[in-house]
Protein backbone atom coordinates (compact mmCIF):
# COMPACT_ATOMS: atom_id res chain seq x y z
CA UNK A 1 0.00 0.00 0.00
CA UNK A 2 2.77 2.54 0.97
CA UNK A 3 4.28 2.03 -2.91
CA UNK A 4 0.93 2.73 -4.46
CA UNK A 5 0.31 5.79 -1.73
CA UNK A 6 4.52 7.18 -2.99
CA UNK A 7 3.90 6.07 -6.78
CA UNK A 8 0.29 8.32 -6.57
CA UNK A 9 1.90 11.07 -5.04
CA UNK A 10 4.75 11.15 -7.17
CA UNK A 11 2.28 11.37 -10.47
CA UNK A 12 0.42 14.33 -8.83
CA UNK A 13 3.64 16.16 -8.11
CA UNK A 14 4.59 15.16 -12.16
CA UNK A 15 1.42 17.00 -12.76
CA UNK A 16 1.70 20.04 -10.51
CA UNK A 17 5.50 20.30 -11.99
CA UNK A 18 4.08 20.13 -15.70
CA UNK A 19 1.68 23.08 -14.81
CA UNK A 20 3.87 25.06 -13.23
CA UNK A 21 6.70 24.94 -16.39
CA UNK A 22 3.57 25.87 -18.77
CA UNK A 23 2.36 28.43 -16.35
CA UNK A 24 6.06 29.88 -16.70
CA UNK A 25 6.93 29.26 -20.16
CA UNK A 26 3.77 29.93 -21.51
CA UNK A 27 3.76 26.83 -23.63
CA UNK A 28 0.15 26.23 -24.84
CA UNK A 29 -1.76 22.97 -23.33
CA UNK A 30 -2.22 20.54 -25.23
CA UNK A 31 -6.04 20.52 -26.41
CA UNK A 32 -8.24 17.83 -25.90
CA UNK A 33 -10.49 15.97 -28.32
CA UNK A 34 -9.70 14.55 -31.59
CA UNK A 35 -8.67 17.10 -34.72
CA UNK A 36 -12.21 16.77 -36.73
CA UNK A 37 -14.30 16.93 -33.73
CA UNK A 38 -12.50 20.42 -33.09
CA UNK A 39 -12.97 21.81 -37.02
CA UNK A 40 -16.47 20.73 -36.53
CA UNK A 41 -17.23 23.09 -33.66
CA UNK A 42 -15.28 25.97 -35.41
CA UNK A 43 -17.40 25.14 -38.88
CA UNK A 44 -20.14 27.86 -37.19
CA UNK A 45 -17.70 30.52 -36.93
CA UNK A 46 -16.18 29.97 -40.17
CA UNK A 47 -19.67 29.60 -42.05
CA UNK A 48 -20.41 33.03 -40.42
CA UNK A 49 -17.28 34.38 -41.34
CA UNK A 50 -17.79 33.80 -45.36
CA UNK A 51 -21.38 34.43 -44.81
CA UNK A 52 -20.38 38.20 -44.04
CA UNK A 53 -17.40 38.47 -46.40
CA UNK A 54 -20.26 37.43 -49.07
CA UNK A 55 -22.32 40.09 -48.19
CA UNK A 56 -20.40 42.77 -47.66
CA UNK A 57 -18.56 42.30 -51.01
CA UNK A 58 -20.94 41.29 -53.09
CA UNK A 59 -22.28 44.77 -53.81
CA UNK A 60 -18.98 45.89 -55.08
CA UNK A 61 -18.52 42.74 -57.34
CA UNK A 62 -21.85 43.65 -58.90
CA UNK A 63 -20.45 47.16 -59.04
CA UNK A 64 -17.85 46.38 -61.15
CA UNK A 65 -19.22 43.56 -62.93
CA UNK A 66 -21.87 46.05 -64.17
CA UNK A 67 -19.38 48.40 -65.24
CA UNK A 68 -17.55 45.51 -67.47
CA UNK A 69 -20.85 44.48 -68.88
CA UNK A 70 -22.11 45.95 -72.51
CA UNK A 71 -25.59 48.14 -72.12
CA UNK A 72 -27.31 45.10 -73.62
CA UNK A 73 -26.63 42.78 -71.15
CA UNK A 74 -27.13 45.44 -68.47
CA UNK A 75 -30.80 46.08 -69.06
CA UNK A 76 -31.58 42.19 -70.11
CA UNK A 77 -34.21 40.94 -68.14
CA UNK A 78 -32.17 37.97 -67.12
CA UNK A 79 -28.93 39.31 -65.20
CA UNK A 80 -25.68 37.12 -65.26
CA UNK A 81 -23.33 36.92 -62.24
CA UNK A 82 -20.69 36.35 -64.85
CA UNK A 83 -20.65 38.20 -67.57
CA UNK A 84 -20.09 36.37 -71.12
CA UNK A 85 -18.74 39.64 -72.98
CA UNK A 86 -16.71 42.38 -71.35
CA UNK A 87 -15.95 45.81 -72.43
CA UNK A 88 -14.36 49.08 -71.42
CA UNK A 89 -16.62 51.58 -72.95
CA UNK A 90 -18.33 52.46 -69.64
CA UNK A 91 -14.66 53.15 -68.42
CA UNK A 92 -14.36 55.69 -71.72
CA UNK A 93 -17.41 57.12 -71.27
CA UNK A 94 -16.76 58.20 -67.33
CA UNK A 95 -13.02 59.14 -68.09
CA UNK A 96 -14.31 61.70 -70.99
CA UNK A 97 -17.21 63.25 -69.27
CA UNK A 98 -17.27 66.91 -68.64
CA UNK A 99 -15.09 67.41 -65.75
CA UNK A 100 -14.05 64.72 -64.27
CA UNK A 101 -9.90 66.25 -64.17
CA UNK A 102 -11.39 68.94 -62.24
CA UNK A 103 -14.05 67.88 -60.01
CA UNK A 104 -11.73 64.94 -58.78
CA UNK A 105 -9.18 67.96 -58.08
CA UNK A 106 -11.97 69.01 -56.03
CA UNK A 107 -12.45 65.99 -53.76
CA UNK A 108 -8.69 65.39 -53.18
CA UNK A 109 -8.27 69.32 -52.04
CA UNK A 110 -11.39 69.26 -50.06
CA UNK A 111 -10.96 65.56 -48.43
CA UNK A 112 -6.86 66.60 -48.04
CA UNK A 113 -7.59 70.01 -46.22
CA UNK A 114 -10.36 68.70 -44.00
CA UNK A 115 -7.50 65.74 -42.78
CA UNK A 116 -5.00 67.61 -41.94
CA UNK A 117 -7.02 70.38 -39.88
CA UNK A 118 -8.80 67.60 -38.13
CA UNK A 119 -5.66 66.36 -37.32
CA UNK A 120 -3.91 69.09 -36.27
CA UNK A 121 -6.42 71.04 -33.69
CA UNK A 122 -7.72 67.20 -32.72
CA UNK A 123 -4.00 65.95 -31.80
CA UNK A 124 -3.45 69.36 -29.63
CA UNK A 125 -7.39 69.10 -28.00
CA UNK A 126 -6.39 65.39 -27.39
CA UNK A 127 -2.70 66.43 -25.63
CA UNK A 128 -4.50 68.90 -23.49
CA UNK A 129 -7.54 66.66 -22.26
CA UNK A 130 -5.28 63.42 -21.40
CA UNK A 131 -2.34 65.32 -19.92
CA UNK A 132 -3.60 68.41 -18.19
CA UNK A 133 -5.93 69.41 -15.90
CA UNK A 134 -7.58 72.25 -16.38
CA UNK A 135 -11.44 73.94 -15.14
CA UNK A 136 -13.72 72.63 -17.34
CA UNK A 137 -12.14 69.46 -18.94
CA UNK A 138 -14.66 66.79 -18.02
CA UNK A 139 -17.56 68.94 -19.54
CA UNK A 140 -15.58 69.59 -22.84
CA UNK A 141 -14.86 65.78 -23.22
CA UNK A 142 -18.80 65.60 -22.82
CA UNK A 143 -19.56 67.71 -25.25
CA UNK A 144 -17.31 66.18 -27.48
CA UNK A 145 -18.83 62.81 -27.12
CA UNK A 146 -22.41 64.75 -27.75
CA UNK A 147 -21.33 66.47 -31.12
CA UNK A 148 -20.06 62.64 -32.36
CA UNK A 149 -23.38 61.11 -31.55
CA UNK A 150 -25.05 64.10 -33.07
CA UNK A 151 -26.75 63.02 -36.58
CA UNK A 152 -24.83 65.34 -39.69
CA UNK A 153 -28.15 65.44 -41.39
CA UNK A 154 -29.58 67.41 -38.93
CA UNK A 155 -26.84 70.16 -38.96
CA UNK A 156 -27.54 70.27 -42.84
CA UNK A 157 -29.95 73.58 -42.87
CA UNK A 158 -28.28 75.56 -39.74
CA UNK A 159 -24.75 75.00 -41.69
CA UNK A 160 -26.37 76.08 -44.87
CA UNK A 161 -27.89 79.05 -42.96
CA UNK A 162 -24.59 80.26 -42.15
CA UNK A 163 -23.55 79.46 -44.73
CA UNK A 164 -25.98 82.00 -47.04
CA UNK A 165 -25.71 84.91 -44.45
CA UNK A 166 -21.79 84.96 -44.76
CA UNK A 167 -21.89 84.82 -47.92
CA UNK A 168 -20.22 81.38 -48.36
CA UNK A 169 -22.24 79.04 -50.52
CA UNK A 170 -20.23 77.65 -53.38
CA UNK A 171 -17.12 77.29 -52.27
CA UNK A 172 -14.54 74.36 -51.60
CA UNK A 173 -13.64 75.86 -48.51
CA UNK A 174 -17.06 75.54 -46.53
CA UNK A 175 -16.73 71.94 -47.62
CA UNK A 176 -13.35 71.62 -46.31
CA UNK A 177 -14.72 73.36 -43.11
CA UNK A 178 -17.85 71.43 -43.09
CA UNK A 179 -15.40 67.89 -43.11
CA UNK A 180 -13.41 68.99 -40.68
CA UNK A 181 -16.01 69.75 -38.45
CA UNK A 182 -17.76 66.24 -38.78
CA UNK A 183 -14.41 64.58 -38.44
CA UNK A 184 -12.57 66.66 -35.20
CA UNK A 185 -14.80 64.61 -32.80
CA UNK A 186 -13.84 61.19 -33.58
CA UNK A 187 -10.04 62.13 -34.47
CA UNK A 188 -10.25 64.06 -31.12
CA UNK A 189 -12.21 60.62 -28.73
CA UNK A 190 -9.45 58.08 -30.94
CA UNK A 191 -6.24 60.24 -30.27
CA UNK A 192 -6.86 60.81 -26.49
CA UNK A 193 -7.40 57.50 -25.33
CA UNK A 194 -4.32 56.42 -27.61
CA UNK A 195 -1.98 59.55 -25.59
CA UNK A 196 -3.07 58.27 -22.51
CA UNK A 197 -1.71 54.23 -23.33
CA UNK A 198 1.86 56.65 -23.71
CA UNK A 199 3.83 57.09 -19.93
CA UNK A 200 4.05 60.15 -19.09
CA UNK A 201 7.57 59.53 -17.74
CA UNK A 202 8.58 59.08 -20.98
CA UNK A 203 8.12 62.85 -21.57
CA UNK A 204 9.12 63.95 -18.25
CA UNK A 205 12.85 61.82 -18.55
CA UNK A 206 13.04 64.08 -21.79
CA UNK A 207 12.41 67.40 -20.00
CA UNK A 208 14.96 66.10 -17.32
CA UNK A 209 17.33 65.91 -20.40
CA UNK A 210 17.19 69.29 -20.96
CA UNK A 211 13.85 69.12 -23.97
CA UNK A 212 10.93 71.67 -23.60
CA UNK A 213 7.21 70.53 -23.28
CA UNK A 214 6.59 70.73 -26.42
CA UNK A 215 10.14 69.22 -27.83
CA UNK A 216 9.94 65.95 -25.19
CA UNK A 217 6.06 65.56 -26.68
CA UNK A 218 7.25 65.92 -30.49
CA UNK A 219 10.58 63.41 -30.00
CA UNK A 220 9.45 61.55 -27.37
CA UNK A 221 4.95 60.81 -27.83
CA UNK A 222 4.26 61.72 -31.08
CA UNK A 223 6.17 59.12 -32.96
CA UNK A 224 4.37 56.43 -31.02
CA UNK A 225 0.85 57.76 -32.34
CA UNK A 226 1.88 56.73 -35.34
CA UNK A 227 -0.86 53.79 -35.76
CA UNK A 228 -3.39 56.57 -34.11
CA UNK A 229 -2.95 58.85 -36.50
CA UNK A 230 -2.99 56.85 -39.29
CA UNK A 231 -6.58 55.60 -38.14
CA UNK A 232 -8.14 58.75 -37.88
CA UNK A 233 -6.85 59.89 -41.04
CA UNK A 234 -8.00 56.92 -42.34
CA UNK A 235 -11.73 57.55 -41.13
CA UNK A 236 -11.22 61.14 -42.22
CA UNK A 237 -10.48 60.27 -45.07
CA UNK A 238 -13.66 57.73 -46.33
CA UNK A 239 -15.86 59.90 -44.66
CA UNK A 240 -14.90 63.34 -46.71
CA UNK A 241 -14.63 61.75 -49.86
CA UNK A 242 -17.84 60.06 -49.85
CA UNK A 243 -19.77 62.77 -48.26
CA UNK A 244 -22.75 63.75 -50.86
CA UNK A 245 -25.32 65.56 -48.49
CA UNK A 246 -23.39 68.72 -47.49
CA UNK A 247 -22.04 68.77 -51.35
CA UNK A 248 -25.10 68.64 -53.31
CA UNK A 249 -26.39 71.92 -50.63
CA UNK A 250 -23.56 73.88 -50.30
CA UNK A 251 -22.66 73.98 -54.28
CA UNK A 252 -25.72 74.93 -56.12
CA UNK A 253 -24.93 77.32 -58.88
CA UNK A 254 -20.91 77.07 -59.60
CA UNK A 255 -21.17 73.76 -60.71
CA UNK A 256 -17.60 73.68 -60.87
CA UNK A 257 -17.06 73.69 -57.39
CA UNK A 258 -18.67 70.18 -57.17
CA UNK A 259 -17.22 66.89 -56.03
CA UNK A 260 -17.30 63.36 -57.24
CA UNK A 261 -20.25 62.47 -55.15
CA UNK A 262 -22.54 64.89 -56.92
CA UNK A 263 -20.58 64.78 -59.87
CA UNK A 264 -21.87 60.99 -60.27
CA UNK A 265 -25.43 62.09 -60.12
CA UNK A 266 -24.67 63.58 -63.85
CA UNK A 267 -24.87 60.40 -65.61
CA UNK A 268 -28.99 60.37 -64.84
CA UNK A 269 -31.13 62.82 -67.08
CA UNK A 270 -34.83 62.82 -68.85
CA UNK A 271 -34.25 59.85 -71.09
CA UNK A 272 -33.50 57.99 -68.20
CA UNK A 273 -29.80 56.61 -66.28
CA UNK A 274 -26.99 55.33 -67.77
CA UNK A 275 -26.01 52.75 -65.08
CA UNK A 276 -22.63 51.64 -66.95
CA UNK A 277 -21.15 54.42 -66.85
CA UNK A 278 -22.44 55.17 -63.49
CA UNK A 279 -21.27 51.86 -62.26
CA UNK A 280 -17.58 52.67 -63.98
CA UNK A 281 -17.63 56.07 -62.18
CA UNK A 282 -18.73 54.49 -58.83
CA UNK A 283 -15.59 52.06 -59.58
CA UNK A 284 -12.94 54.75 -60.11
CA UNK A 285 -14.73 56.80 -57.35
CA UNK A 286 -13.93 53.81 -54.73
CA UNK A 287 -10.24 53.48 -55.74
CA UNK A 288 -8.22 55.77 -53.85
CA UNK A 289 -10.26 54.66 -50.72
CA UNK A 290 -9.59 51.58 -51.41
CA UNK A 291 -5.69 52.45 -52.43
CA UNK A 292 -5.25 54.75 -49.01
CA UNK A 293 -7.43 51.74 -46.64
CA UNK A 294 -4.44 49.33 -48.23
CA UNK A 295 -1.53 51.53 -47.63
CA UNK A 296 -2.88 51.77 -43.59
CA UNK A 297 -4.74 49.17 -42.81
CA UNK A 298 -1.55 47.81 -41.00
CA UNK A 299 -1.95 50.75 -38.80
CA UNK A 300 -6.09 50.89 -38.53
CA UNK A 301 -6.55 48.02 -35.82
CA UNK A 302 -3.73 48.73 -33.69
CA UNK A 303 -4.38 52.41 -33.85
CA UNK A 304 -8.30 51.76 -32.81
CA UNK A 305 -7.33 48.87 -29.94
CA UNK A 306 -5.02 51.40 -28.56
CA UNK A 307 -7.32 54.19 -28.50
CA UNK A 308 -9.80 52.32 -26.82
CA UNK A 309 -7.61 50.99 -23.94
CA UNK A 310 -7.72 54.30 -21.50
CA UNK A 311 -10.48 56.70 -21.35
């Protein structure tokens, strides 16, 4: 009995030893059950998975299929999900309309201008609020958080209001204003929670060193809100170049002050819409989005998790 009592004991200090050196090493467990047993369980997550990817791109393959697809086979009565016959006139047709040089000019200037304000006053608001305290700092955060979760459609007639009576309608730079004032509160919320993941000590062994305020926060914090940065401009970004509300009411009669948005409402007149070469501009339209969301989506989730870690 005492040599099964010693032989039990020594197993269950074999097992307390193995936990311990995963514990410290960090060595994953082995799992238990066999290998298909575990893909079936994950087969709901994955089906939901492709489910979403499905949906979500679907509308852009159908997008771009369309714009591929000669008019014929565009207004057939029996669509295709793969077209038999491809062509680029749609493409022509877009490219060569009255314009387009110039009102994509437009876009980049506006969408450009209203990034870099936003991220210029947002990244000083969002120094002040996580590292200072001043009279009246909760209540500004507040009010931040109140002007994101305010609708933009509902700012649309007081902003064309002011618009009128200062004599600024039709002009690219109330839309730049107009962007940058839809995009500060976000940039401002994303960029404050990501200064306050950053030790302070960091700044204040700098100052020690000899830097000022200002000189330890530009050598020292702002290269790590790198990823930060590059998600709110990001966000600024889509949001200013797809914008079409604003546009279409603050540029009524110089209609070459207008953007791409409105500009793609151009291809639809009395005789009716010419969806190819709507669908070709909608495809252009979505390429630098798509170009600038490749160049930083490295950045996007890292930027956003970081953010969201202090309040």
């Amino acid at each position: 009995m005492s040599g099964v009592r010693a032989s039990r004991a020594m197993s269950r200090a074999s097992r307390a030893t193995a936990g311990a050196v995963h514990a410290t090493t960090g060595a994953p467990r082995a799992t238990t059950g066999p290998p298909a047993l575990r893909r079936l369980r994950r087969l709901p997550l994955h089906a939901a998975a492709a489910l979403t990817v499905l949906v979500c791109l679907f509308p852009v393959y159908w997008m771009a299929t369309t714009a591929l697809k000669p008019s014929r086979d565009i207004q057939s009565s029996e669509p295709r999900l793969v077209p038999h016959t491809w062509t680029l006139e749609h493409f022509r047709t877009a490219v060569n309309a009255e314009g387009f040089a110039q009102f994509w000019r437009n876009s980049l200037l506006v969408t450009a201008g209203a990034v870099l304000l936003s991220l210029l006053v947002a990244l000083a608001a969002a120094f002040a609020v996580a590292r200072m305290r001043w009279r009246g700092r909760r209540p500004f955060v507040l009010a931040v958080f109140i002007a994101q979760m305010a609708p933009w459609e509902s700012l649309i007639i007081p902003v064309y209001i002011i618009a009128r009576d200062t004599h600024m309608l039709d002009r690219l730079t109330t839309l730049t204003l107009v962007y940058f004032m839809v995009t500060l509160p976000f940039t401002v919320i994303v960029l404050r929670g990501f200064i306050a993941t950053i030790p302070p000590e960091l700044e204040e062994a700098a100052q020690v060193d000899g830097c000022t305020r200002f000189g330890a926060f530009r050598r020292v914090a702002f290269p790590l809100l790198a990823p930060g940065l590059m998600a709110t401009s990001l966000f600024g970004f889509i949001t200013a170049w797809n914008e079409f509300a604003y546009a279409n009411f603050l540029i009524i009669k110089n209609q070459d002050q207008r953007t791409l948005p409105v500009w793609l409402s151009s291809f639809q007149n009395t005789f009716g819409t010419d969806w190819g070469a709507t669908m070709a501009a909608s495809t252009l339209f979505a390429l630098p989005a798509l170009a600038v969301f490749l160049l930083l989506q490295r950045h996007v989730t890292s930027g956003l998790a970081s953010g969201a870690v202090k309040g």
